[in-house]
C-alpha atoms as a PDB file:
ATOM      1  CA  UNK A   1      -8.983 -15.282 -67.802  1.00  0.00           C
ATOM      2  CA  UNK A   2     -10.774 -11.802 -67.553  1.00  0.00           C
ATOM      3  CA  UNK A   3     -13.959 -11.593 -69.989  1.00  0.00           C
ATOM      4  CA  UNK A   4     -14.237  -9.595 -73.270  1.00  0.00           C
ATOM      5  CA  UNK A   5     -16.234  -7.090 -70.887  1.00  0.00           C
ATOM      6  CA  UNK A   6     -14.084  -6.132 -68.459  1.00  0.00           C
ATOM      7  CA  UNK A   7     -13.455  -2.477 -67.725  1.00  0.00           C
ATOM      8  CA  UNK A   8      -9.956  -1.642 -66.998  1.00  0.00           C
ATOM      9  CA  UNK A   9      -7.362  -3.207 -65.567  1.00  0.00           C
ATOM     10  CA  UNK A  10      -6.940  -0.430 -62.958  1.00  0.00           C
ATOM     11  CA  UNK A  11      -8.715  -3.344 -61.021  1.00  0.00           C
ATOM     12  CA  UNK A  12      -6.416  -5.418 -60.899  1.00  0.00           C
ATOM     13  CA  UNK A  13      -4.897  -3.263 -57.815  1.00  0.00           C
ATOM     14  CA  UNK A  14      -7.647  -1.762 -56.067  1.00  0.00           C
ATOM     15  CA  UNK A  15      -7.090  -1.341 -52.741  1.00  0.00           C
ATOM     16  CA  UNK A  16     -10.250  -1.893 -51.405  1.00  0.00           C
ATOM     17  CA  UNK A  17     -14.160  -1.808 -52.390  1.00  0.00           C
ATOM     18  CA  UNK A  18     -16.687   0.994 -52.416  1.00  0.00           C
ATOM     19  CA  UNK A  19     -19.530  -0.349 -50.565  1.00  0.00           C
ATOM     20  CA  UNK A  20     -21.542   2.782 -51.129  1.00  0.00           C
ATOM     21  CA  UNK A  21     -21.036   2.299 -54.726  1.00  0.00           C
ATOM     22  CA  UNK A  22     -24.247   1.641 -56.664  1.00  0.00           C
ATOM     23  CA  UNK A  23     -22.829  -0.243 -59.340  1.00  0.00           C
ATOM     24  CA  UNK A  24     -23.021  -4.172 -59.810  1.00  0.00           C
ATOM     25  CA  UNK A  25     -20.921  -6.205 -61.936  1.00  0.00           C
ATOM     26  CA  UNK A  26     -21.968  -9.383 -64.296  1.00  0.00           C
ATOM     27  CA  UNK A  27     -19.653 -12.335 -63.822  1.00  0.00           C
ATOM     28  CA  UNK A  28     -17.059 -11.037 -66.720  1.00  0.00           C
ATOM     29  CA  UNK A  29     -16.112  -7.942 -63.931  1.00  0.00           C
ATOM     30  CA  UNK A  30     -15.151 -10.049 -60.744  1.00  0.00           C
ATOM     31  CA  UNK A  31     -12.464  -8.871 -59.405  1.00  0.00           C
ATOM     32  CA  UNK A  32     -10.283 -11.201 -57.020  1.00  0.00           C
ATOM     33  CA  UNK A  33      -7.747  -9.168 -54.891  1.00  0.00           C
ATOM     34  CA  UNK A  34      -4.770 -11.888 -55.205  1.00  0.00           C
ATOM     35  CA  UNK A  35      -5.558 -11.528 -59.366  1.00  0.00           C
ATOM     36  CA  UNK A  36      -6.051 -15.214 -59.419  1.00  0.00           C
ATOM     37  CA  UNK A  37      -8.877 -15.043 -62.071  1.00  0.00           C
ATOM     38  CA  UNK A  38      -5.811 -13.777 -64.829  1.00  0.00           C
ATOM     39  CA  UNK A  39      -4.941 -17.430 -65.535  1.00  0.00           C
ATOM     40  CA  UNK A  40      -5.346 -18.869 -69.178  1.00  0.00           C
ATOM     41  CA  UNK A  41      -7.078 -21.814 -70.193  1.00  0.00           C
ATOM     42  CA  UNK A  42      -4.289 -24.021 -71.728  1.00  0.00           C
ATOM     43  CA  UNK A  43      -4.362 -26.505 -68.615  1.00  0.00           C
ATOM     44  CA  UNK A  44      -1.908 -27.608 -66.802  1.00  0.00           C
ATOM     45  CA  UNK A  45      -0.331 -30.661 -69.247  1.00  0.00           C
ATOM     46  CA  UNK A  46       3.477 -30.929 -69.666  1.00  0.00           C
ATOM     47  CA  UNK A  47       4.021 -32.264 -73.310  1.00  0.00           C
ATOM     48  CA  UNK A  48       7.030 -31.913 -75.169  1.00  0.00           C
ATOM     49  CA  UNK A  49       7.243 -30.207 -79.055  1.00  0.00           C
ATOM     50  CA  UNK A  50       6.239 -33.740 -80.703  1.00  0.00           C
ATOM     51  CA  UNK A  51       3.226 -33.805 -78.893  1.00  0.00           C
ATOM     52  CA  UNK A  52       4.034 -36.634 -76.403  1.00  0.00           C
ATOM     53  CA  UNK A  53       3.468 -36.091 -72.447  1.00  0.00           C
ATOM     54  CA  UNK A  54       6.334 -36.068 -70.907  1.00  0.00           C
ATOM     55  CA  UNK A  55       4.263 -37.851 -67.914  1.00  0.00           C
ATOM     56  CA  UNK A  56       3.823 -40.365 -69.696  1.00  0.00           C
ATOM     57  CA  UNK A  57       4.824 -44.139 -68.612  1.00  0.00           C
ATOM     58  CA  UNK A  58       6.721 -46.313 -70.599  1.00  0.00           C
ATOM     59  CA  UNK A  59       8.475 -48.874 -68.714  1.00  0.00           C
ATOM     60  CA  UNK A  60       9.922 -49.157 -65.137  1.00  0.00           C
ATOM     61  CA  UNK A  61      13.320 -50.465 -63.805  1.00  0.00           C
ATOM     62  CA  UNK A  62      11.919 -53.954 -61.778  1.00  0.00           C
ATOM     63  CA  UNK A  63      11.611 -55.576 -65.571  1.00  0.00           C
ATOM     64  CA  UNK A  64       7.654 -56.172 -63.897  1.00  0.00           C
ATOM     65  CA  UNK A  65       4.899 -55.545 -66.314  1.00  0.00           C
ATOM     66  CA  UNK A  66       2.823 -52.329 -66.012  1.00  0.00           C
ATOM     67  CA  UNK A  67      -0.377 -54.055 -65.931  1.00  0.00           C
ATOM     68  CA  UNK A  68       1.060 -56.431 -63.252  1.00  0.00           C
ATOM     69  CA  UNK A  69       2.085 -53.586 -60.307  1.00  0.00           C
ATOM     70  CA  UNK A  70      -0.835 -53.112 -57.865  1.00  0.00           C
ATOM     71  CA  UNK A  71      -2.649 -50.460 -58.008  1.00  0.00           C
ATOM     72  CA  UNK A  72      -3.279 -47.791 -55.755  1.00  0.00           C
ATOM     73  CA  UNK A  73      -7.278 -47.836 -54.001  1.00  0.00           C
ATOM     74  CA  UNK A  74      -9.781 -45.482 -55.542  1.00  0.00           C
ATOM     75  CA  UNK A  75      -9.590 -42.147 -54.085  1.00  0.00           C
ATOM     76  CA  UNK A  76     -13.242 -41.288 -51.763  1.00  0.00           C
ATOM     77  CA  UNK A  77     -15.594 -38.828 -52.482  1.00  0.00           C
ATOM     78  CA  UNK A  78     -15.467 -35.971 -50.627  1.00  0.00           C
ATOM     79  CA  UNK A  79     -18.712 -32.935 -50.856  1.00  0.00           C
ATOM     80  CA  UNK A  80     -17.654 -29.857 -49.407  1.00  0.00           C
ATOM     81  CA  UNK A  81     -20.213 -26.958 -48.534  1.00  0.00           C
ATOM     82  CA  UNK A  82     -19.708 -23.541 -49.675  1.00  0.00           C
ATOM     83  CA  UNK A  83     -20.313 -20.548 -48.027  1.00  0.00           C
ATOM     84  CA  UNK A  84     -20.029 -20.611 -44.501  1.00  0.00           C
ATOM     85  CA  UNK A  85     -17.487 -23.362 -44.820  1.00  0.00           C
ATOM     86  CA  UNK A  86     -15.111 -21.699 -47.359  1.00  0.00           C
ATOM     87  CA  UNK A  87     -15.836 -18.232 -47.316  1.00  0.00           C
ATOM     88  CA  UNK A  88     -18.491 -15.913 -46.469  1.00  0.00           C
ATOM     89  CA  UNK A  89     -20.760 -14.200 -48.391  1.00  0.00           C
ATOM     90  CA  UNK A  90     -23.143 -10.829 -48.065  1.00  0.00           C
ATOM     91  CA  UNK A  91     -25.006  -8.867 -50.389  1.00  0.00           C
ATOM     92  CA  UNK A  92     -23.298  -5.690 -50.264  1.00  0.00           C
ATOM     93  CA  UNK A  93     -26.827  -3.783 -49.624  1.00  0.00           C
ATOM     94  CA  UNK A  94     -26.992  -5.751 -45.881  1.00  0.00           C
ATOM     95  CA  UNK A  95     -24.666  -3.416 -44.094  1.00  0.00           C
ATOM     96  CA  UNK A  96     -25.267  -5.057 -41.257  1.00  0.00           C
ATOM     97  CA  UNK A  97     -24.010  -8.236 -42.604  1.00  0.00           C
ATOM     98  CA  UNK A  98     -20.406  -6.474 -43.425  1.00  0.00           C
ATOM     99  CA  UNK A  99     -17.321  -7.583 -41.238  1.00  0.00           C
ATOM    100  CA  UNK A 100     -15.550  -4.882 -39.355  1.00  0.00           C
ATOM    101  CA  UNK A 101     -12.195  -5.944 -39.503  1.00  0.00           C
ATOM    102  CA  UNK A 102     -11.235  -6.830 -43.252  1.00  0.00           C
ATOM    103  CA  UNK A 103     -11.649  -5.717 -46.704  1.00  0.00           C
ATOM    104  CA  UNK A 104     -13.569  -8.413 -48.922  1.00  0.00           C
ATOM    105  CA  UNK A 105     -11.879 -11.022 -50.970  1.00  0.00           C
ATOM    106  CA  UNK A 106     -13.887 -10.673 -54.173  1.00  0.00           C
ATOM    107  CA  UNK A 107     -16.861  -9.195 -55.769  1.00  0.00           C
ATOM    108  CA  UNK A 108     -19.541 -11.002 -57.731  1.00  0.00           C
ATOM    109  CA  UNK A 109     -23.062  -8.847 -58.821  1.00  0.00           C
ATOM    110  CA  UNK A 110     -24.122  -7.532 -55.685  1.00  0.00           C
ATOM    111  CA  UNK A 111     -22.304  -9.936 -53.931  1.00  0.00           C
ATOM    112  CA  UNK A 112     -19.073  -9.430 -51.321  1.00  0.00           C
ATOM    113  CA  UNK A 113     -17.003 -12.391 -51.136  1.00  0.00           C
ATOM    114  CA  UNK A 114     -14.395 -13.215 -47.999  1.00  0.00           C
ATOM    115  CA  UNK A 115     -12.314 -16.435 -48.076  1.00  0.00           C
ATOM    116  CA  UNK A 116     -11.918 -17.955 -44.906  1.00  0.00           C
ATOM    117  CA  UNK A 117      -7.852 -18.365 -44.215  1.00  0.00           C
ATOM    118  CA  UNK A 118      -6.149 -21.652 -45.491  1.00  0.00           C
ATOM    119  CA  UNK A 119      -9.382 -21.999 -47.860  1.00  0.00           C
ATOM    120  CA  UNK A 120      -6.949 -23.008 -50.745  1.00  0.00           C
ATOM    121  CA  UNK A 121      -4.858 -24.902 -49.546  1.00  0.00           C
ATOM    122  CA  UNK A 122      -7.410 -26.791 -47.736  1.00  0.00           C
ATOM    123  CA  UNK A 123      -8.836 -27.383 -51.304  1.00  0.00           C
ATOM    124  CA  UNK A 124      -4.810 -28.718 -52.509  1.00  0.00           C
ATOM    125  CA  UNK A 125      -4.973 -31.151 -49.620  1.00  0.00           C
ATOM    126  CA  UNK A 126      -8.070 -32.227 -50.250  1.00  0.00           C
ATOM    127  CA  UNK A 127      -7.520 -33.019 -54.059  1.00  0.00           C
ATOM    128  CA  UNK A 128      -4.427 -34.501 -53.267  1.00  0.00           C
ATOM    129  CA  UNK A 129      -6.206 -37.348 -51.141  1.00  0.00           C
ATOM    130  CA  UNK A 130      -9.744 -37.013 -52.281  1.00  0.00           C
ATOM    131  CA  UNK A 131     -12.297 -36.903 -55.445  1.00  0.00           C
ATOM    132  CA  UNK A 132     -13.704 -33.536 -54.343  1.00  0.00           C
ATOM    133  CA  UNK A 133     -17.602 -32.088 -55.435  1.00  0.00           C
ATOM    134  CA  UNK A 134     -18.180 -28.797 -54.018  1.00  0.00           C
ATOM    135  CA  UNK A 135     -22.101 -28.293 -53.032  1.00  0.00           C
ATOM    136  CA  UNK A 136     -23.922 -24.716 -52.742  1.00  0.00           C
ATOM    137  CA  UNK A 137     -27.646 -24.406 -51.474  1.00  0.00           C
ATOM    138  CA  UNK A 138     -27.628 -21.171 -53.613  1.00  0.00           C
ATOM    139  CA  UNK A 139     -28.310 -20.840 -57.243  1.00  0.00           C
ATOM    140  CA  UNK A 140     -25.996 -21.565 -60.212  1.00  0.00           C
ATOM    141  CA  UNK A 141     -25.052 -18.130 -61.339  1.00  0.00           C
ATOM    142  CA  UNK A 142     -24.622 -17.398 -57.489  1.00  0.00           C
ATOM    143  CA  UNK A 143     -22.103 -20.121 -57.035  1.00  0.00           C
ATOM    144  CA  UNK A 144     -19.229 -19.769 -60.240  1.00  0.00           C
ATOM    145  CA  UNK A 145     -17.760 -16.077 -59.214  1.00  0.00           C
ATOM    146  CA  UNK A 146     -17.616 -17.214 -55.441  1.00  0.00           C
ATOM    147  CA  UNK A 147     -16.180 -20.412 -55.834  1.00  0.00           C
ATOM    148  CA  UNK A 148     -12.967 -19.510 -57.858  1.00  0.00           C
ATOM    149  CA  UNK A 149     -12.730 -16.380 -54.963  1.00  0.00           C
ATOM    150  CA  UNK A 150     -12.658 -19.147 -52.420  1.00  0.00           C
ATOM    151  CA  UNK A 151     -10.607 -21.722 -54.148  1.00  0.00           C
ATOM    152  CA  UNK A 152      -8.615 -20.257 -57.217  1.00  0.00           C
ATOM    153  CA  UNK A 153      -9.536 -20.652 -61.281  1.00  0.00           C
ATOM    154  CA  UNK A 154      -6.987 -23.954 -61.081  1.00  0.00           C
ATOM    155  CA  UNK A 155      -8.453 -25.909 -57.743  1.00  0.00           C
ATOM    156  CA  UNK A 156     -11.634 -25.104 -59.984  1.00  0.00           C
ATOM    157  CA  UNK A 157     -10.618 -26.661 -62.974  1.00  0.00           C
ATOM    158  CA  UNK A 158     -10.075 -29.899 -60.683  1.00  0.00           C
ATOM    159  CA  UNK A 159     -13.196 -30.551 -58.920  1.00  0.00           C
ATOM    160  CA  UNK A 160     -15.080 -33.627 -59.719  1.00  0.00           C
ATOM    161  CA  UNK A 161     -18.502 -31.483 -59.817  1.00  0.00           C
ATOM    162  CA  UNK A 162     -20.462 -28.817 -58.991  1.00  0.00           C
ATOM    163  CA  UNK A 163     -23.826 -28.820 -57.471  1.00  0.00           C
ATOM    164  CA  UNK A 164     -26.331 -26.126 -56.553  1.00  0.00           C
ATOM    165  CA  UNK A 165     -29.455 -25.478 -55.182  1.00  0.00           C
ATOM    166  CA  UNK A 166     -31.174 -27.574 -57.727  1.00  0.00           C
ATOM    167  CA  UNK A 167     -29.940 -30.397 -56.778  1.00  0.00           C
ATOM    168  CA  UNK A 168     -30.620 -29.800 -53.085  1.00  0.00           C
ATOM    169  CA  UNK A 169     -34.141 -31.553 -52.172  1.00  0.00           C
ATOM    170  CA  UNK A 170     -36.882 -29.167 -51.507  1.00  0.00           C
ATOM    171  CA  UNK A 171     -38.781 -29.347 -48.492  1.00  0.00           C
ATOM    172  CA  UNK A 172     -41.619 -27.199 -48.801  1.00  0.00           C
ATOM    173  CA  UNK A 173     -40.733 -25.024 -45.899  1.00  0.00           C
ATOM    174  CA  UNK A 174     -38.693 -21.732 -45.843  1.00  0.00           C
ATOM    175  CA  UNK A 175     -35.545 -21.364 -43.702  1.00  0.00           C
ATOM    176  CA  UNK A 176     -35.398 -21.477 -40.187  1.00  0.00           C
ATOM    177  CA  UNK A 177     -32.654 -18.950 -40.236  1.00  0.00           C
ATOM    178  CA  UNK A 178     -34.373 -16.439 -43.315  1.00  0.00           C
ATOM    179  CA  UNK A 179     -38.130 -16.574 -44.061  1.00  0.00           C
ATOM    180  CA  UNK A 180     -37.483 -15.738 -47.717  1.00  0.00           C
ATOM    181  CA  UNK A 181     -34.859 -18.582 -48.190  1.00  0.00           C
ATOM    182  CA  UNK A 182     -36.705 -22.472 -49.215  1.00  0.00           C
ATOM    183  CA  UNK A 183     -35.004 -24.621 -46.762  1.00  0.00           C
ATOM    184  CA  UNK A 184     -33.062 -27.148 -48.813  1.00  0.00           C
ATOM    185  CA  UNK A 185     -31.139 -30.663 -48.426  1.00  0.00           C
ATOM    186  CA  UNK A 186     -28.123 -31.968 -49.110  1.00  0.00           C
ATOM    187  CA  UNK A 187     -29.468 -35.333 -49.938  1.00  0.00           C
ATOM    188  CA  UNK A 188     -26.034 -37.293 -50.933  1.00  0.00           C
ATOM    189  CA  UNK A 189     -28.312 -39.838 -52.627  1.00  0.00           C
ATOM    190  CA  UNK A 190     -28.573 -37.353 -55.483  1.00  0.00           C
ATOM    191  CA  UNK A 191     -24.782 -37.352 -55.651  1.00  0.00           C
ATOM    192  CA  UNK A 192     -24.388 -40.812 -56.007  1.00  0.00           C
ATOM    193  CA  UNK A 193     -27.312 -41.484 -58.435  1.00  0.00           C
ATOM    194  CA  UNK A 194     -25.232 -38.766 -60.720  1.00  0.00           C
ATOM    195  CA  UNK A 195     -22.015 -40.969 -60.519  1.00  0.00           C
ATOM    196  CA  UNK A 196     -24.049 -43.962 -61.458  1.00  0.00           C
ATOM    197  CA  UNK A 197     -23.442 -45.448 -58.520  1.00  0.00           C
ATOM    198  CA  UNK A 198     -19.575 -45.298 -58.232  1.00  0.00           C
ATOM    199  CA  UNK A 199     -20.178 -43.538 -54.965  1.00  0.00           C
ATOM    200  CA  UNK A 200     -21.972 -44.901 -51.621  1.00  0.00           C
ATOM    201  CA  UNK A 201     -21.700 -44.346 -47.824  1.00  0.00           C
ATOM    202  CA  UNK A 202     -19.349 -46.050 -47.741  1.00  0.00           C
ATOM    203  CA  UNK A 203     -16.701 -43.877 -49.452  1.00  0.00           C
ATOM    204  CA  UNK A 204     -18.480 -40.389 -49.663  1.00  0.00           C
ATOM    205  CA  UNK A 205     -18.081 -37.528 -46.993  1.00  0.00           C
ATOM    206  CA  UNK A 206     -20.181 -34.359 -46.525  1.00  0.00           C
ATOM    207  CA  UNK A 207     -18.319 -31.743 -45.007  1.00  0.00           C
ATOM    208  CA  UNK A 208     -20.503 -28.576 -44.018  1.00  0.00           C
ATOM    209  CA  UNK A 209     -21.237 -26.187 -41.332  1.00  0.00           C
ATOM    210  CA  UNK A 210     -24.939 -26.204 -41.233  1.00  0.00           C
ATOM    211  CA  UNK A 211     -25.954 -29.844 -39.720  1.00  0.00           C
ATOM    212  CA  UNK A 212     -29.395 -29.787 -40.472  1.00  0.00           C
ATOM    213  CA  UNK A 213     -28.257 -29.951 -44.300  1.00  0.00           C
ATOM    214  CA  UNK A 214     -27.563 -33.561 -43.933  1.00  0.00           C
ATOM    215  CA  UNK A 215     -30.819 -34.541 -42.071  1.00  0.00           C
ATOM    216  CA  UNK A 216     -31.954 -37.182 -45.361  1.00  0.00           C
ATOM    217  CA  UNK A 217     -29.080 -38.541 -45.964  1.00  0.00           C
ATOM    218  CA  UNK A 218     -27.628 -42.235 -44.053  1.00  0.00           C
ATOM    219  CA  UNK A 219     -26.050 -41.923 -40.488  1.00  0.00           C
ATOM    220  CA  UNK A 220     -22.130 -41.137 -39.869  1.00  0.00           C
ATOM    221  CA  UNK A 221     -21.750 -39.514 -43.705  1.00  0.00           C
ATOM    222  CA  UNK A 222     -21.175 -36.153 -42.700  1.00  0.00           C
ATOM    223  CA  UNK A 223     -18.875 -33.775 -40.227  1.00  0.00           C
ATOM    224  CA  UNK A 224     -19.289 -30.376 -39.387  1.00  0.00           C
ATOM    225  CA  UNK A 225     -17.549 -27.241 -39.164  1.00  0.00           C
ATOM    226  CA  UNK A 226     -18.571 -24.376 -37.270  1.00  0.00           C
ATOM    227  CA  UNK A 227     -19.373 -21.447 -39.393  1.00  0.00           C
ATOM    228  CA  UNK A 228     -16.607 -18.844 -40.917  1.00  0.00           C
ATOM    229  CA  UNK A 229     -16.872 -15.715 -39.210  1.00  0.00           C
ATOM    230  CA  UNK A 230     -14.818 -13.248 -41.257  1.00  0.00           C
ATOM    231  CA  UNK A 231     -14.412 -10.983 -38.180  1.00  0.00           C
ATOM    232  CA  UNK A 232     -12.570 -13.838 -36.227  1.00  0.00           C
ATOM    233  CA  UNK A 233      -8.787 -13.201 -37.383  1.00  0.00           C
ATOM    234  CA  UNK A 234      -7.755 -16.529 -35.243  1.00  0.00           C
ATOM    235  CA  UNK A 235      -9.724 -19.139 -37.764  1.00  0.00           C
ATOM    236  CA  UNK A 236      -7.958 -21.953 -38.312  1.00  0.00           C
ATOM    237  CA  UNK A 237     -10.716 -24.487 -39.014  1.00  0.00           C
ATOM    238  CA  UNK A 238      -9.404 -25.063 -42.408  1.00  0.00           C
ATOM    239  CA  UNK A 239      -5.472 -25.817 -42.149  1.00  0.00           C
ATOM    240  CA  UNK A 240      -4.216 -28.743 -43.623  1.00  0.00           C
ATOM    241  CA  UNK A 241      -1.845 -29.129 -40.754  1.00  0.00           C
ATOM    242  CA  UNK A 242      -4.650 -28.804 -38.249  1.00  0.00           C
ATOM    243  CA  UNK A 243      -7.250 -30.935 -36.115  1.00  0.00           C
ATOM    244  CA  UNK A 244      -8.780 -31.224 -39.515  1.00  0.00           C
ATOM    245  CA  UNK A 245      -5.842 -32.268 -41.822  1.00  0.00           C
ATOM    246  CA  UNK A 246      -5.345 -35.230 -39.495  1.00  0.00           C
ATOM    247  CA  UNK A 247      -8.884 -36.581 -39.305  1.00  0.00           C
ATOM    248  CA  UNK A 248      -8.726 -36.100 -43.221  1.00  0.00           C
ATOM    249  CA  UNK A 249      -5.563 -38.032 -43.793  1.00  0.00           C
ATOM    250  CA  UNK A 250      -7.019 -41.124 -41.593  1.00  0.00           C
ATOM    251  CA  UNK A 251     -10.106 -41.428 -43.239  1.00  0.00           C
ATOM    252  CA  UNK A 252      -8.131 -41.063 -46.929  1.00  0.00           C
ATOM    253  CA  UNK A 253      -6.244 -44.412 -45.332  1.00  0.00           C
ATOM    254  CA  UNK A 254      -9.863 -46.059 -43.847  1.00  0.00           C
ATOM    255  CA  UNK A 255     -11.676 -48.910 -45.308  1.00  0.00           C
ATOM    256  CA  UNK A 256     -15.111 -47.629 -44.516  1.00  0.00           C
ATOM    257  CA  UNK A 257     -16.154 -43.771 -44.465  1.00  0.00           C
ATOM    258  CA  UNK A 258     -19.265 -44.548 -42.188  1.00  0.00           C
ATOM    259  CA  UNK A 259     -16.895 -46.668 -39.264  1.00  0.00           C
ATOM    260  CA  UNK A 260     -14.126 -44.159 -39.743  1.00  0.00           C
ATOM    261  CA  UNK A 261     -16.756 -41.752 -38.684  1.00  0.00           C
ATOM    262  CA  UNK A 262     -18.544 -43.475 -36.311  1.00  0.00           C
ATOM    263  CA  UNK A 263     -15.708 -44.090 -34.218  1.00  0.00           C
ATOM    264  CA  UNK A 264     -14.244 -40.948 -35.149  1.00  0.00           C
ATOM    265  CA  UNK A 265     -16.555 -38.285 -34.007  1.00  0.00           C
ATOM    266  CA  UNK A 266     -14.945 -34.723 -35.310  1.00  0.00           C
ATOM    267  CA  UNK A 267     -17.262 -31.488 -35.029  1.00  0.00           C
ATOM    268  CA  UNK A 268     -20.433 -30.291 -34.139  1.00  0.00           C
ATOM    269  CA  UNK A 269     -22.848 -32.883 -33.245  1.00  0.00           C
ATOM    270  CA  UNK A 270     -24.974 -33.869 -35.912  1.00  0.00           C
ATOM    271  CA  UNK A 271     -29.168 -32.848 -36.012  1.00  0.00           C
ATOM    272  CA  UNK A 272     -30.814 -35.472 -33.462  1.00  0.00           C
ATOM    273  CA  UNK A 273     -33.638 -35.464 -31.174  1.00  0.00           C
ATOM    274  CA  UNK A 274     -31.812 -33.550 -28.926  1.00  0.00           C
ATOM    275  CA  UNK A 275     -31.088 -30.653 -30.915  1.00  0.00           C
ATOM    276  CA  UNK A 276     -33.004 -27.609 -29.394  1.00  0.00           C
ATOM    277  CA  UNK A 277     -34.863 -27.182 -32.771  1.00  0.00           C
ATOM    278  CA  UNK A 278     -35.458 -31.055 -33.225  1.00  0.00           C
ATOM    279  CA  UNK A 279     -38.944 -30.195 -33.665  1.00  0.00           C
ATOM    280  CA  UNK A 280     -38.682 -27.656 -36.513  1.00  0.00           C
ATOM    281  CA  UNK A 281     -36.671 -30.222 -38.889  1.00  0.00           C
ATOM    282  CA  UNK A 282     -38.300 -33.266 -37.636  1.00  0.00           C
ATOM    283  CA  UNK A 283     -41.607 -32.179 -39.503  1.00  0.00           C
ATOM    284  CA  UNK A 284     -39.125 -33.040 -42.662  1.00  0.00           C
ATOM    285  CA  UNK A 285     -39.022 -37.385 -41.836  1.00  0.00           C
ATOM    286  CA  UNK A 286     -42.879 -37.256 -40.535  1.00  0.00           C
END
């Protein structure tokens, strides 16, 4: 639902962005091209005028009790990454960083959002099977306007959690890739210390596109994607009724996320000693 500050609703229907434009916008002004952020709040229940949801159970036909059926197993934990898995995302001052082929999805501050294709209902398959947390190396107030470009305000509204860059574990270094940037971890043990313990390897999949990311945490708990380039009209990575979508619906039916994976190998390799810069991200376990 648009905040008390938004400007006009002209937005609603711009075409396309002014990258020239000096002006940034606080989170109350993003504007999402498919108008998903014009939603209310009200949830999606379906109750009937007394009150009482109509999804509610009150008996079956087999004359068995309720209590007595068997239950279905516990759904597994699935972290996804952010940008560079979902969508991609430039500060609209690095021109250089702009794609050449297509107008951006969204606008948060300074920064240009663009979803990468299937992103959403990629996110509908994955709730359907999966708990799902979604994990950003970027800050908090970085993370809110982007996600709901990538996923939608009602895929939002269903995640299990939201982390950012403070939970990532610092490592004292900056980024390989960007000088400025502290290079981070996702360290799933965080995750799992915040559910108490609910989680474990054994159930709990990182999904990502930047290997190095899961260098901490235990062997065979992560897959990865190669990175969204916006420019590349052909990306499929992300479509539930691709490669992807398969290996997805056969570890939603495994025992054991680590064996599933193990014997399962889906990606890019994972960071080993024979990564060409092994020796960079190795100073990380000395």
């Amino acid at each position: 639902m648009p905040g008390k500050n938004r400007k006009s609703q002209k937005n609603k229907h711009h075409p396309f962005f002014d990258y020239s434009s000096d002006e940034c916008y606080d989170s109350s002004d993003f504007y999402d091209s498919d108008n998903d952020f014009y939603y209310y709040s009200s949830g999606g229940k379906n109750t009937t005028a007394d009150g009482n949801n109509d999804n509610k159970e009150t008996g079956n036909d087999s004359g068995l009790s309720l209590e007595k059926l068997p239950l279905k197993p516990r759904k597994k934990l699935l972290v996804l990454g952010l940008n560079g898995l979902l969508l991609y995302r430039v500060y609209r001052f690095n021109k250089a960083g702009f794609p050449t082929t297509r107008n951006p999805d969204g606008r948060y501050a300074c920064q240009l959002a663009f979803r990468r294709p299937f992103a959403r209902e990629f996110m509908e398959f994955c709730l359907e099977r999966f708990e799902v947390a979604i994990w950003s190396c970027a800050r908090e107030r970085k993370v809110k306007g982007v996600l709901e470009c990538a996923i939608g305000f009602l895929n939002r509204s269903k995640l299990l959690a939201v982390f950012d860059q403070d939970q990532c574990t610092d490592s004292d270094l900056n980024s390989r890739e960007d000088g400025k940037k502290p290079l981070v971890f996702k360290q799933l043990e965080k995750v799992w210390n915040y559910f108490r313990g609910k989680y474990s390897e054994s159930d709990t999949l990182l999904i990502d596109d930047q290997p190095y990311q899961a260098l901490l945490n235990p062997p065979h708990t992560a897959i990865f994607l190669e990175s969204f380039n916006p420019d590349n009209a052909r990306d499929n990575a992300l479509d539930p009724k691709g490669e992807l979508g398969v290996y997805l619906d056969g570890l939603a039916a495994a025992d054991d996320v680590q064996l599933y994976v193990k014997e399962n190998p889906f990606g890019l390799p994972s960071m080993s000693n024979d990564h060409p810069d092994w020796n960079f991200y190795s100073k990380i376990l000395r």
